[in-house]
C-alpha atoms as a PDB file:
ATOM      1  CA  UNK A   1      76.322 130.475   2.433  1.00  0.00           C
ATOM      2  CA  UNK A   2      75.230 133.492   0.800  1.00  0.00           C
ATOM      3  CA  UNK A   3      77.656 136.252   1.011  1.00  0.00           C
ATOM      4  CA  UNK A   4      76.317 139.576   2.511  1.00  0.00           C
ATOM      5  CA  UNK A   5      79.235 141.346   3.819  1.00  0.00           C
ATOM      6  CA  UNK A   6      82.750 142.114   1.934  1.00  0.00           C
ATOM      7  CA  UNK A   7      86.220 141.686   4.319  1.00  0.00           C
ATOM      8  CA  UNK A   8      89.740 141.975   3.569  1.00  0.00           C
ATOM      9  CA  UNK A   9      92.614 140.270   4.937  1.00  0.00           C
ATOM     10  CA  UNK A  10      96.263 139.609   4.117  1.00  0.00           C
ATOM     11  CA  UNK A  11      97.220 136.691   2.929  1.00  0.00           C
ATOM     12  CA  UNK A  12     100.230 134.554   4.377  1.00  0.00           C
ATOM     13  CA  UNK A  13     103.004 132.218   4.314  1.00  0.00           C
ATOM     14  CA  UNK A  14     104.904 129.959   7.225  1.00  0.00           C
ATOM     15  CA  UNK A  15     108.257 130.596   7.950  1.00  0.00           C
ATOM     16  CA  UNK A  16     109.969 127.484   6.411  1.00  0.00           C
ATOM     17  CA  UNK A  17     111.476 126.833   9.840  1.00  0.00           C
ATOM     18  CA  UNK A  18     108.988 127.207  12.739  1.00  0.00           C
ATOM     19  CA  UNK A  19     109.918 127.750  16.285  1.00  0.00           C
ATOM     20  CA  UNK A  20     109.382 123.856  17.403  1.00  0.00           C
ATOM     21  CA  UNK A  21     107.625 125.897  20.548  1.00  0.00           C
ATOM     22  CA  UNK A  22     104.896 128.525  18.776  1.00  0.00           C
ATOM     23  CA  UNK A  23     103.662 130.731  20.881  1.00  0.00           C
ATOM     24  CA  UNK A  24      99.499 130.713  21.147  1.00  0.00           C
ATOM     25  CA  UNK A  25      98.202 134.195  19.321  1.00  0.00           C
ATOM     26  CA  UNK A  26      95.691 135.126  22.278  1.00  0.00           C
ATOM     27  CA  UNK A  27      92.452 136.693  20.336  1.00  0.00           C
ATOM     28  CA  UNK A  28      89.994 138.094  23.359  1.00  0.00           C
ATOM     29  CA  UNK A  29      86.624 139.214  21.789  1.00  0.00           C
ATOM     30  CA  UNK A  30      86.365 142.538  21.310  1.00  0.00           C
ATOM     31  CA  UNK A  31      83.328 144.653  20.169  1.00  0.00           C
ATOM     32  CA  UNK A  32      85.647 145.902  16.703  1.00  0.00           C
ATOM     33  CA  UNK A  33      87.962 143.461  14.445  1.00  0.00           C
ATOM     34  CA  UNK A  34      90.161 141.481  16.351  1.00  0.00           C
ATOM     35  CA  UNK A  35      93.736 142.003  14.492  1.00  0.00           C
ATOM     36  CA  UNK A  36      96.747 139.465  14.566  1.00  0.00           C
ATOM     37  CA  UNK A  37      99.756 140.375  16.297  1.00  0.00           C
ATOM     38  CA  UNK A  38     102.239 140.139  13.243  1.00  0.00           C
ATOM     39  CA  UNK A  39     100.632 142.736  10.499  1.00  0.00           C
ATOM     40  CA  UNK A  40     103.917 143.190   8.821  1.00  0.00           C
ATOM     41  CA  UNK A  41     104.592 139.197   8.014  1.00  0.00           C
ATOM     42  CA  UNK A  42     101.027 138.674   6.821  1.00  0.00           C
ATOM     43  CA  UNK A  43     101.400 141.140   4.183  1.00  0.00           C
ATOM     44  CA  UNK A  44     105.507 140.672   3.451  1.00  0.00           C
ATOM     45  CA  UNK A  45     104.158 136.999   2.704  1.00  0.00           C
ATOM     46  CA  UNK A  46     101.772 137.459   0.603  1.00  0.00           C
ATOM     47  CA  UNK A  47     103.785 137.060  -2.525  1.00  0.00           C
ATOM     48  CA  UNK A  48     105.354 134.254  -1.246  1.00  0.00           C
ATOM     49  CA  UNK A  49     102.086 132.470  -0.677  1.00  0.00           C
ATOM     50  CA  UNK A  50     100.566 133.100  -4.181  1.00  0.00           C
ATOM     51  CA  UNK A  51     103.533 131.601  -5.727  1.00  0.00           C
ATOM     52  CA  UNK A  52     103.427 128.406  -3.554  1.00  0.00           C
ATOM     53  CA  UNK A  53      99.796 127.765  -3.863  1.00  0.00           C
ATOM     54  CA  UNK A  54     100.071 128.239  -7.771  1.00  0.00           C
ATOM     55  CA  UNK A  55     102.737 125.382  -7.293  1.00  0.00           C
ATOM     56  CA  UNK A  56     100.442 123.382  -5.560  1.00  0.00           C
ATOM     57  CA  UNK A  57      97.967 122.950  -8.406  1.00  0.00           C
ATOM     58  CA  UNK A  58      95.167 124.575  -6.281  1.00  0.00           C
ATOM     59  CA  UNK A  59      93.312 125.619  -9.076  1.00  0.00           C
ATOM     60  CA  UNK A  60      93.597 122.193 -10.711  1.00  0.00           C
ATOM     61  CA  UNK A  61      91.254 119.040 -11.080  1.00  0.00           C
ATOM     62  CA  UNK A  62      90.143 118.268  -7.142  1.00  0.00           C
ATOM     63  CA  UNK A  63      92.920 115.670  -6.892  1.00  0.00           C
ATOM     64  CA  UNK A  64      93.097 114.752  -2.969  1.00  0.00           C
ATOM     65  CA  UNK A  65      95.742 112.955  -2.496  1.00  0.00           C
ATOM     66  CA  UNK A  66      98.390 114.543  -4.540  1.00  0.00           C
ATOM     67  CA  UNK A  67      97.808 117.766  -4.322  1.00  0.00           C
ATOM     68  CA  UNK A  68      97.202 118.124  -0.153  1.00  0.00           C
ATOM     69  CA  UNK A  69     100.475 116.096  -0.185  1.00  0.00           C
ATOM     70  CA  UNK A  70     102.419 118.994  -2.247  1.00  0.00           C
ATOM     71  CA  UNK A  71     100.497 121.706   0.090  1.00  0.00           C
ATOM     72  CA  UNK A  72     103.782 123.103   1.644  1.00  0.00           C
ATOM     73  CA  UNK A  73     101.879 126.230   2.578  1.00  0.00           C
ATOM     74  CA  UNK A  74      99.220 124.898   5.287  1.00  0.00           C
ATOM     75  CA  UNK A  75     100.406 122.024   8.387  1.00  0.00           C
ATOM     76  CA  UNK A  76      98.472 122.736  11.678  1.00  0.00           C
ATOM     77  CA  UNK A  77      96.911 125.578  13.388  1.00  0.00           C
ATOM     78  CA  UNK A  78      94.734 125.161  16.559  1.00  0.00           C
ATOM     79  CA  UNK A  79      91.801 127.207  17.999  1.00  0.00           C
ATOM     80  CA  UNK A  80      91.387 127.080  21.487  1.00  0.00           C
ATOM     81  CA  UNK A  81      88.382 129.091  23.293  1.00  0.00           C
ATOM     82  CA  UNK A  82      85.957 129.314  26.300  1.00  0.00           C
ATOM     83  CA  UNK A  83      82.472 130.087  26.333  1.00  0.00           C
ATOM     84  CA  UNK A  84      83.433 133.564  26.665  1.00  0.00           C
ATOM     85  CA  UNK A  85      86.069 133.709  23.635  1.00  0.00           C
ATOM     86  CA  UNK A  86      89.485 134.043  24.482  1.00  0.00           C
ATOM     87  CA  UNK A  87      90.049 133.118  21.234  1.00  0.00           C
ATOM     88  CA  UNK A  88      94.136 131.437  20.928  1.00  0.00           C
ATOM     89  CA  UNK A  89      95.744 130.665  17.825  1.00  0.00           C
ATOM     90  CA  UNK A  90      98.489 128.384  17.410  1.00  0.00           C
ATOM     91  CA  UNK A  91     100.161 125.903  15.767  1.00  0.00           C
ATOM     92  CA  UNK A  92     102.948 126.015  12.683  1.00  0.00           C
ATOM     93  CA  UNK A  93     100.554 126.989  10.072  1.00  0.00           C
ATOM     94  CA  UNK A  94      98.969 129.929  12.719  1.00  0.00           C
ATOM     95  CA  UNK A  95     100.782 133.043  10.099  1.00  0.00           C
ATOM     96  CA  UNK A  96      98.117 131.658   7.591  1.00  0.00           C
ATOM     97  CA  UNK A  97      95.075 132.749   9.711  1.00  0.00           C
ATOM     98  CA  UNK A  98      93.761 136.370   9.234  1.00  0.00           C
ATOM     99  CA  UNK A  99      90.913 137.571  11.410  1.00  0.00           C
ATOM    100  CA  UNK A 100      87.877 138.629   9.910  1.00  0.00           C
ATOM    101  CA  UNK A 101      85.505 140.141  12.207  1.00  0.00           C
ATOM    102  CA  UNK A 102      83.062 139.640  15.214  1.00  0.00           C
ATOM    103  CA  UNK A 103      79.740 139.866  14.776  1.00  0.00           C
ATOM    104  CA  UNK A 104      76.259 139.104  16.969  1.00  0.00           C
ATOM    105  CA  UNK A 105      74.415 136.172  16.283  1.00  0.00           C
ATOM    106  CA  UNK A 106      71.005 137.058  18.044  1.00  0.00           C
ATOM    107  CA  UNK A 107      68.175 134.759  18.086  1.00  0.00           C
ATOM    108  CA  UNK A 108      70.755 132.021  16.989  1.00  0.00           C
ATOM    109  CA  UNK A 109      71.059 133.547  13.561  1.00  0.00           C
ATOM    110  CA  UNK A 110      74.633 132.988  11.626  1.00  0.00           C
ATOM    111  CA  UNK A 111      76.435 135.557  10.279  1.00  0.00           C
ATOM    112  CA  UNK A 112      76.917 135.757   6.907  1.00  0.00           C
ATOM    113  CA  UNK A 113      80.405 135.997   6.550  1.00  0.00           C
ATOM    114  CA  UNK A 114      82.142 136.477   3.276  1.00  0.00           C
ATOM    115  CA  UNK A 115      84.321 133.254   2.155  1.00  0.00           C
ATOM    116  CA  UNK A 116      86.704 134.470  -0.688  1.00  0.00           C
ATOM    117  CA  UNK A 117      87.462 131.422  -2.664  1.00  0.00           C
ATOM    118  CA  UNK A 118      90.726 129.594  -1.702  1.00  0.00           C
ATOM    119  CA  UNK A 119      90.069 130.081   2.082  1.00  0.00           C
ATOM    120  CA  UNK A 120      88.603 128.293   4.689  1.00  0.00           C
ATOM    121  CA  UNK A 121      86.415 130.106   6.571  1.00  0.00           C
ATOM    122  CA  UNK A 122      86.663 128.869  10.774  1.00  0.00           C
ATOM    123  CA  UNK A 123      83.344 131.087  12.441  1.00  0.00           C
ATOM    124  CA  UNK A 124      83.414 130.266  16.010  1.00  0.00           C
ATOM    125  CA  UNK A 125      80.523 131.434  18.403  1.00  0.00           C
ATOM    126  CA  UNK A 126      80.655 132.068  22.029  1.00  0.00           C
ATOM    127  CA  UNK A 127      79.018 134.465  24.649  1.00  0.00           C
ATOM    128  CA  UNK A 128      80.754 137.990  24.576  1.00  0.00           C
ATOM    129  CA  UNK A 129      83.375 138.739  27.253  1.00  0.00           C
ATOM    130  CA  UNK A 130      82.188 140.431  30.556  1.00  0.00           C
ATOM    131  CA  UNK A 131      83.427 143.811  30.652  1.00  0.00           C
ATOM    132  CA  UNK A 132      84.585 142.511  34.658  1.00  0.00           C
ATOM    133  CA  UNK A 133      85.332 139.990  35.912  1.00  0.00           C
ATOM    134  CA  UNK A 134      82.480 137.534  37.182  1.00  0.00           C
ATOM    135  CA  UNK A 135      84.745 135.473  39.542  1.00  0.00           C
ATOM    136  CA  UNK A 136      85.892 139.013  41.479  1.00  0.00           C
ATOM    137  CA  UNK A 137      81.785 138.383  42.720  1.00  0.00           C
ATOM    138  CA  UNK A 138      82.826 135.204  44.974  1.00  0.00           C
ATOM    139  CA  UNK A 139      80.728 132.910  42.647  1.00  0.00           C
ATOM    140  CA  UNK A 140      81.109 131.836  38.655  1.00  0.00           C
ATOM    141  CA  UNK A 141      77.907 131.019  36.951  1.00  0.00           C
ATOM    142  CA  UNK A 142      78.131 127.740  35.242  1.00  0.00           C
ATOM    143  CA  UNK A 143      75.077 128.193  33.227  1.00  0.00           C
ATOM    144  CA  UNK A 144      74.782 130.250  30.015  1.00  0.00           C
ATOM    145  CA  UNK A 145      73.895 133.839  30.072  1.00  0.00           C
ATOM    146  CA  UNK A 146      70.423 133.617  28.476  1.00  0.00           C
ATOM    147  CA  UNK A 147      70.147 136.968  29.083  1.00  0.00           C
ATOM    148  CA  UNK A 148      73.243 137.600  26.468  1.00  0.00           C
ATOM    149  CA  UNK A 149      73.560 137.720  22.853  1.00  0.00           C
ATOM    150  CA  UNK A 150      75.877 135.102  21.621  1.00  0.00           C
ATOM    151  CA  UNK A 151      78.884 136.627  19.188  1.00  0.00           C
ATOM    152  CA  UNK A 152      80.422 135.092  15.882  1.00  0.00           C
ATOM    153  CA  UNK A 153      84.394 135.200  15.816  1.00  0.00           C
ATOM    154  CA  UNK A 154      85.515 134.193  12.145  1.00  0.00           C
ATOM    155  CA  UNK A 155      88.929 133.539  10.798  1.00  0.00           C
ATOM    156  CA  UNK A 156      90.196 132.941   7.504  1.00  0.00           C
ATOM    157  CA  UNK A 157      92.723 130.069   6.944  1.00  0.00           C
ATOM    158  CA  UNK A 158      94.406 130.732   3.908  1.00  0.00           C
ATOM    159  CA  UNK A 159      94.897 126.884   2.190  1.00  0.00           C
ATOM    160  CA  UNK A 160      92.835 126.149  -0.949  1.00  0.00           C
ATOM    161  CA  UNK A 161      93.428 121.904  -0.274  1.00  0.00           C
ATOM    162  CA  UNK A 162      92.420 119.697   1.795  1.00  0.00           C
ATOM    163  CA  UNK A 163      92.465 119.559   5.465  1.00  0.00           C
ATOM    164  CA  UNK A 164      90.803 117.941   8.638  1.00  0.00           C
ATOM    165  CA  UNK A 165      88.970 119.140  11.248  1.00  0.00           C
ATOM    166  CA  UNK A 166      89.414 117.960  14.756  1.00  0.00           C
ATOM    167  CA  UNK A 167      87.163 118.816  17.912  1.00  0.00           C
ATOM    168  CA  UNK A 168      88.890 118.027  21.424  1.00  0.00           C
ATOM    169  CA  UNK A 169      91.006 115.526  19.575  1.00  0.00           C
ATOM    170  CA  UNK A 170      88.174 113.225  17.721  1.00  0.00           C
ATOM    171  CA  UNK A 171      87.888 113.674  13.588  1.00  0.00           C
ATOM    172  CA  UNK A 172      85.211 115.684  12.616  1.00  0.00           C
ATOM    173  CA  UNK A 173      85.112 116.258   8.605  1.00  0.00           C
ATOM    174  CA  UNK A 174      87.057 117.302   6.208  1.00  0.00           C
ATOM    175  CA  UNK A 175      87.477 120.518   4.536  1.00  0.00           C
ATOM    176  CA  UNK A 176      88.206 122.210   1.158  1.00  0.00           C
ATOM    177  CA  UNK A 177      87.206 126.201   0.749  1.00  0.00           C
ATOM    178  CA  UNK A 178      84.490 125.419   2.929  1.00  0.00           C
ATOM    179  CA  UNK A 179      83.164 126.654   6.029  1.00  0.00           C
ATOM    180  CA  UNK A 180      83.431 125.148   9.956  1.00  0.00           C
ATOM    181  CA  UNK A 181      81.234 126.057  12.682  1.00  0.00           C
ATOM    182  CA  UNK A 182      82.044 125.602  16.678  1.00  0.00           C
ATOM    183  CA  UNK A 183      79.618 126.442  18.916  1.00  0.00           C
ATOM    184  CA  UNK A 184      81.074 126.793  22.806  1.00  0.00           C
ATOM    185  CA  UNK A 185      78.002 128.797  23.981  1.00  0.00           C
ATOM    186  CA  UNK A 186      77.002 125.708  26.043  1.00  0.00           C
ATOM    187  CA  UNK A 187      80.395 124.953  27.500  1.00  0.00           C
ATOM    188  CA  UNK A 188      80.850 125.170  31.437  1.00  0.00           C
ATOM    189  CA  UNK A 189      82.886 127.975  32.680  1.00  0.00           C
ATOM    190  CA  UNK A 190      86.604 126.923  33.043  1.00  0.00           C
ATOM    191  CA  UNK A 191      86.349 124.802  30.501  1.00  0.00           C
ATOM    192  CA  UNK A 192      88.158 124.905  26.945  1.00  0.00           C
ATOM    193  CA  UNK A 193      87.205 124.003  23.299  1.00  0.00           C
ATOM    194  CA  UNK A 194      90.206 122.886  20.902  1.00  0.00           C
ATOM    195  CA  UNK A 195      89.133 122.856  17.102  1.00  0.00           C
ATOM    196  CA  UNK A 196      92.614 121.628  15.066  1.00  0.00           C
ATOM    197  CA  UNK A 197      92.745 122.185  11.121  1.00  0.00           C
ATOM    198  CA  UNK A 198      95.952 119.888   9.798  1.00  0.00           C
ATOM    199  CA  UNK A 199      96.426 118.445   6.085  1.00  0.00           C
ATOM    200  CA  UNK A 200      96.849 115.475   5.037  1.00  0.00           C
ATOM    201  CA  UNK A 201     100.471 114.115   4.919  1.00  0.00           C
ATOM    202  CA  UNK A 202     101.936 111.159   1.926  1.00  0.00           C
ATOM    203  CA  UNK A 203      99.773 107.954   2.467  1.00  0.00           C
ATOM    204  CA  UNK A 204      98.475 108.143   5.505  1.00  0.00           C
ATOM    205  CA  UNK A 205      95.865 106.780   6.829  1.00  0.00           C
ATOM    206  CA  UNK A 206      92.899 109.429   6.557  1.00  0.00           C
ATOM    207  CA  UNK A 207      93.164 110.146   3.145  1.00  0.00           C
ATOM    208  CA  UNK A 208      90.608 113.232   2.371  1.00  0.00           C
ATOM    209  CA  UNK A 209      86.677 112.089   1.980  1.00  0.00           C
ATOM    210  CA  UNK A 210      84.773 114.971   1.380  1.00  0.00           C
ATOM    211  CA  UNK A 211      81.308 114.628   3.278  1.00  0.00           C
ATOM    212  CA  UNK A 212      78.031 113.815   1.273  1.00  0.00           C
ATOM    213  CA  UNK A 213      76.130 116.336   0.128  1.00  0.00           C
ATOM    214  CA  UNK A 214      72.886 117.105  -1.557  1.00  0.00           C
ATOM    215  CA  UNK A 215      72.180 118.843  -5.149  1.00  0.00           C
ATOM    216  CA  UNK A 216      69.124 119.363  -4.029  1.00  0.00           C
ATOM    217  CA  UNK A 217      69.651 121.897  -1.601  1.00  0.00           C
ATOM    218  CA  UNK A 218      71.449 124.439  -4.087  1.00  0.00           C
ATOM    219  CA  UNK A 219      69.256 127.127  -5.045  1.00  0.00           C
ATOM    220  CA  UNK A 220      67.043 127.217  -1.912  1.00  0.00           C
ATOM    221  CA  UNK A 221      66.055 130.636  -0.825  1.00  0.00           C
ATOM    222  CA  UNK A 222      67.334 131.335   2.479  1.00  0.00           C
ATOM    223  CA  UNK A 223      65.552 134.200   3.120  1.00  0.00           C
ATOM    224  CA  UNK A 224      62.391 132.090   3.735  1.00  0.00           C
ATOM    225  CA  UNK A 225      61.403 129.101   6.233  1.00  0.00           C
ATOM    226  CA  UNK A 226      61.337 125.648   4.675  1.00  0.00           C
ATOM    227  CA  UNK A 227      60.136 122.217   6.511  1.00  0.00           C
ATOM    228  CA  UNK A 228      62.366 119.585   7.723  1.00  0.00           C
ATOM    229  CA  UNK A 229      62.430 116.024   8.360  1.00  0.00           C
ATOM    230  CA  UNK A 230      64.228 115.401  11.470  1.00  0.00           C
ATOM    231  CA  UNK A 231      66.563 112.516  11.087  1.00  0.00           C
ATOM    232  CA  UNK A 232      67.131 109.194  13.178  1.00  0.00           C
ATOM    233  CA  UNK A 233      70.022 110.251  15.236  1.00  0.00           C
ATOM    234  CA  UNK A 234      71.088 107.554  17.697  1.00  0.00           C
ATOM    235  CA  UNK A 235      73.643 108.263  20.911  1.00  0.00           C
ATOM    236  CA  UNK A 236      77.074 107.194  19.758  1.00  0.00           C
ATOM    237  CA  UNK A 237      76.604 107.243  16.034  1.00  0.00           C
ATOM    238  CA  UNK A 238      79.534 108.547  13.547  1.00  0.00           C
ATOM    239  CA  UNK A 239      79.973 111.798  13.023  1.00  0.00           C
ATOM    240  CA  UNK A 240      80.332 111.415   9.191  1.00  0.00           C
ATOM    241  CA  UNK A 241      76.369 109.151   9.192  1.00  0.00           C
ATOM    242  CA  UNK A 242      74.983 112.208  11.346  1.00  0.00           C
ATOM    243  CA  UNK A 243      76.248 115.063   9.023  1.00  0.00           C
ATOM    244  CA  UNK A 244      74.927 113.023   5.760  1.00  0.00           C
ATOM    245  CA  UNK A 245      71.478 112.625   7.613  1.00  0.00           C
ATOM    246  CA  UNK A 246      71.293 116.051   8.501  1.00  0.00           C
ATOM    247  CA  UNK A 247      73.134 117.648   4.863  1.00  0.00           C
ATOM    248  CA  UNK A 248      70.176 115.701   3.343  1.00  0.00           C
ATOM    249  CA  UNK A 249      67.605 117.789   5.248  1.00  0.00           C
ATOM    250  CA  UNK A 250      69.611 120.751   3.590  1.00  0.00           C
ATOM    251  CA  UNK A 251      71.134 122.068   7.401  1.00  0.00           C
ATOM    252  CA  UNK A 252      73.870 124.038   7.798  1.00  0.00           C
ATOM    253  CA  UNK A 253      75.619 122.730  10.841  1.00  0.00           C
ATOM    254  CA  UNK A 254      77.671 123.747  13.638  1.00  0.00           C
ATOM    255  CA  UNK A 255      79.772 121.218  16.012  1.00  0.00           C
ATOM    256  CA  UNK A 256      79.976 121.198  20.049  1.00  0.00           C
ATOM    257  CA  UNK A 257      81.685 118.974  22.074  1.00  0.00           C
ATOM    258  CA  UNK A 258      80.845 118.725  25.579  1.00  0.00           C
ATOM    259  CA  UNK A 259      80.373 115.666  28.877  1.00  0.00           C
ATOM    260  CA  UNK A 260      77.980 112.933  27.505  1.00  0.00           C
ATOM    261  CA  UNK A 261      77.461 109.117  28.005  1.00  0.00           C
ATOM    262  CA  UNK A 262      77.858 108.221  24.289  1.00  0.00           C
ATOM    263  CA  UNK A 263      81.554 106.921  23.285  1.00  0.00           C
ATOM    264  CA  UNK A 264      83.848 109.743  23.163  1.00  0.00           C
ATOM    265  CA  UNK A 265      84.341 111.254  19.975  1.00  0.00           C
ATOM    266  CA  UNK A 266      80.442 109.764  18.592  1.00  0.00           C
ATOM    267  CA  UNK A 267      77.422 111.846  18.145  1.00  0.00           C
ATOM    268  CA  UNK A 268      75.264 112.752  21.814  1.00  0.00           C
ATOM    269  CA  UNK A 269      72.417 114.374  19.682  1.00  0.00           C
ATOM    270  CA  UNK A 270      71.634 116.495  17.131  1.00  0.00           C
ATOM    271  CA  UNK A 271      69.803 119.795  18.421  1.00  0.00           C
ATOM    272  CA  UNK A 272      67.682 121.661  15.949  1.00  0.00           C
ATOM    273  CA  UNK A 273      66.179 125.065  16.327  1.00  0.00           C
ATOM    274  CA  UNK A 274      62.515 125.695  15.200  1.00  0.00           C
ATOM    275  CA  UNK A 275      61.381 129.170  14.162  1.00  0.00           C
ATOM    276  CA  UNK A 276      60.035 130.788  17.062  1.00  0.00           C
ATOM    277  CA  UNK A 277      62.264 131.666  20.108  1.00  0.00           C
ATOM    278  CA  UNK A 278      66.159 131.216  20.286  1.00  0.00           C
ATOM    279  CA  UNK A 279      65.909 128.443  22.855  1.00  0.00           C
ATOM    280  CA  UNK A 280      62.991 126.356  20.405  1.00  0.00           C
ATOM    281  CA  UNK A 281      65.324 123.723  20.216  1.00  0.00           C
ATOM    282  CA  UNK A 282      64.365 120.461  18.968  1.00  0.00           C
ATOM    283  CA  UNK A 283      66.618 117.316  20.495  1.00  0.00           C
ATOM    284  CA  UNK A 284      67.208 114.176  18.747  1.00  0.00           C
ATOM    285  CA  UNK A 285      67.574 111.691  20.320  1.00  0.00           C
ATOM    286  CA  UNK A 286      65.094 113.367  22.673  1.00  0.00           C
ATOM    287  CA  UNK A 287      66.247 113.982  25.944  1.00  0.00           C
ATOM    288  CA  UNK A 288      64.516 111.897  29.090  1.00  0.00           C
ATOM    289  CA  UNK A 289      62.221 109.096  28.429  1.00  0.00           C
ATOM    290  CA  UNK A 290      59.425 111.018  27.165  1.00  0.00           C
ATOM    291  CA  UNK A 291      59.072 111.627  23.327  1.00  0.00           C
ATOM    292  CA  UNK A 292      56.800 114.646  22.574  1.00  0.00           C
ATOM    293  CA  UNK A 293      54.149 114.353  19.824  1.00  0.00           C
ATOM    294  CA  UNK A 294      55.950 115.860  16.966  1.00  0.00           C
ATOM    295  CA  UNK A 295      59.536 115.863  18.165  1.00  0.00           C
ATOM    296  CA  UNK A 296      60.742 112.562  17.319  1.00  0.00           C
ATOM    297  CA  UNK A 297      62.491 111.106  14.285  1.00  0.00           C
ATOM    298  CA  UNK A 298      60.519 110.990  11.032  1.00  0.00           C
ATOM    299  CA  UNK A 299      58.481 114.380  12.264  1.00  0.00           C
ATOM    300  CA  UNK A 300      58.417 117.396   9.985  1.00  0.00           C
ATOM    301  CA  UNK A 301      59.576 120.883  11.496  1.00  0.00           C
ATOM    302  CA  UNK A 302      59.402 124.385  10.261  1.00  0.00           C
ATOM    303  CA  UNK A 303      62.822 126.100  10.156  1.00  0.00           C
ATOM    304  CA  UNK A 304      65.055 129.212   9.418  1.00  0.00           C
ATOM    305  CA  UNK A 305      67.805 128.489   7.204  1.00  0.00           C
ATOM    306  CA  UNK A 306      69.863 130.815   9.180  1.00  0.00           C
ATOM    307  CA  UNK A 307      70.006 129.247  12.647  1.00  0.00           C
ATOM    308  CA  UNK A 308      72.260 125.843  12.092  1.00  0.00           C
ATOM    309  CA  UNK A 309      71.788 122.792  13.979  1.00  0.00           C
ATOM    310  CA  UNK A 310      74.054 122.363  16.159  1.00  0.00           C
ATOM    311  CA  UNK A 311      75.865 118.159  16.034  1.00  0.00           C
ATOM    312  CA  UNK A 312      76.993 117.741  19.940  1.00  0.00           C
ATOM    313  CA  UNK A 313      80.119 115.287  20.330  1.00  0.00           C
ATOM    314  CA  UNK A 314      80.452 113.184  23.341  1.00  0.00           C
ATOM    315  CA  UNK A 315      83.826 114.734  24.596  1.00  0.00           C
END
């Protein structure tokens, strides 16, 4: 991701003893910065923090068992949203996140948020909160507000090793200063999206595996459109088989989790926008019985580098 805008945030450190009972930070979307709720501990444990993660080797060889098993610093935190935000943060590790910003993602476009090194960067997208109250009408809509512009909420999660990403409890990837996208745009109203960061602990199984990636892809200019070889994508295939297929096509991808007749936890289908409209989506494995001339696996698409496909899980 190329870095276009500069933010600051405090860095932090756990209490060594956490309240066995956190309370959930509650983070609705606001049109400014969202701010955390304990200003004065991010900054008093700042110190603190550098000193630990220097301990921790974090600047080291990328050792991934050692290392994340030394990582006193990070444990847990949890996101939990709607398709209208109401962002919640919690979890023992939840004094290491610092908000960063909200920002409009129109046309599907990403925002290019700034990633300093060390951090993981958590950008989670959902429609903007009503300024009243929809259900006050008599009736919720349970479709999405085409209408709307969708909004980017990031987070910074200060840990330089190794931790996994969960979505509604089933393994996603794992992560090392990188960057994880959720999309909950598509989610029904009333309905909640849980993304949980945790590291690695001793020998356990789940040891870190960094996801493939592609040399090639480094260097591309993302200011321009670039073709695209849609992958074979196949209801209830791995998460980890998907990502490779679609890393290899040089994608940046974003996860979603919602109802689907795959096994839980597998790949639905991949959906990847085209340049044209925001809702030029192209499905794989198409949707319906009907495959459309220049939609299916093995055809060649034109697309933005800015608008990531979005990897559906079968919740």
């Amino acid at each position: 991701m190329h870095v276009h805008q500069r933010t600051h945030d405090a860095r932090t450190h756990p209490h060594p003893h956490p309240h066995p009972h956190p309370h959930p930070h509650r983070y609705p979307h606001p049109h400014s910065y969202p701010r955390l709720r304990y200003p004065a501990t991010l900054v008093g444990g700042a110190t603190a923090l550098v000193a630990a993660l220097l301990a921790t080797g974090c600047d080291g060889a990328p050792d991934t068992t050692a290392g994340a098993a030394e990582d006193t610093a990070f444990s847990t935190v949890r996101f939990e949203l709607g398709p209208r935000g109401g962002i919640q943060v919690s979890g023992a590790s939840r004094e290491a996140v610092a908000a960063v910003g909200a920002h409009p993602a129109p046309m599907g476009r990403a925002h290019a948020f700034d990633r300093p090194d060390g951090r993981l960067l958590v950008v989670l997208r959902h429609w903007p909160e009503p300024v009243a109250e929809r259900a006050s009408r008599g009736r919720v809509s349970r479709l999405p507000p085409f209408d709307e512009t969708a909004v980017e909420t990031a987070f910074l999660v200060d840990t330089a090793n190794w931790v996994r990403a969960d979505l509604d409890g089933h393994p996603l990837q794992w992560l090392r200063r990188d960057t994880i996208r959720i999309d909950t745009t598509n989610v029904a109203t009333g309905d909640t999206t849980r993304l949980t960061l945790s590291a690695p602990h001793g020998g356990r199984y789940g040891q870190p595996t960094p996801p493939a990636g592609n040399p090639s892809c480094e260097g591309l200019d993302d200011r321009a459109t670039r073709d695209a070889v849609l992958p074979e994508v196949e209801a209830g295939a791995p998460v980890a088989d998907v990502l490779a297929r679609l890393r290899k096509q040089c994608l940046d991808v974003q996860y979603a989790s919602l109802p689907g007749s795959a096994r839980p936890g597998t790949v639905e289908r991949v959906l990847v926008p085209s340049v044209g409209r925001r809702d030029a989506l192209v499905a794989v494995p198409p949707g319906g019985s009907i495959e459309l001339p220049g939609r299916t696996a093995g055809s060649t698409v034109l697309v933005n580098p800015h608008r990531p496909a979005t990897m559906v899980l079968a919740r």
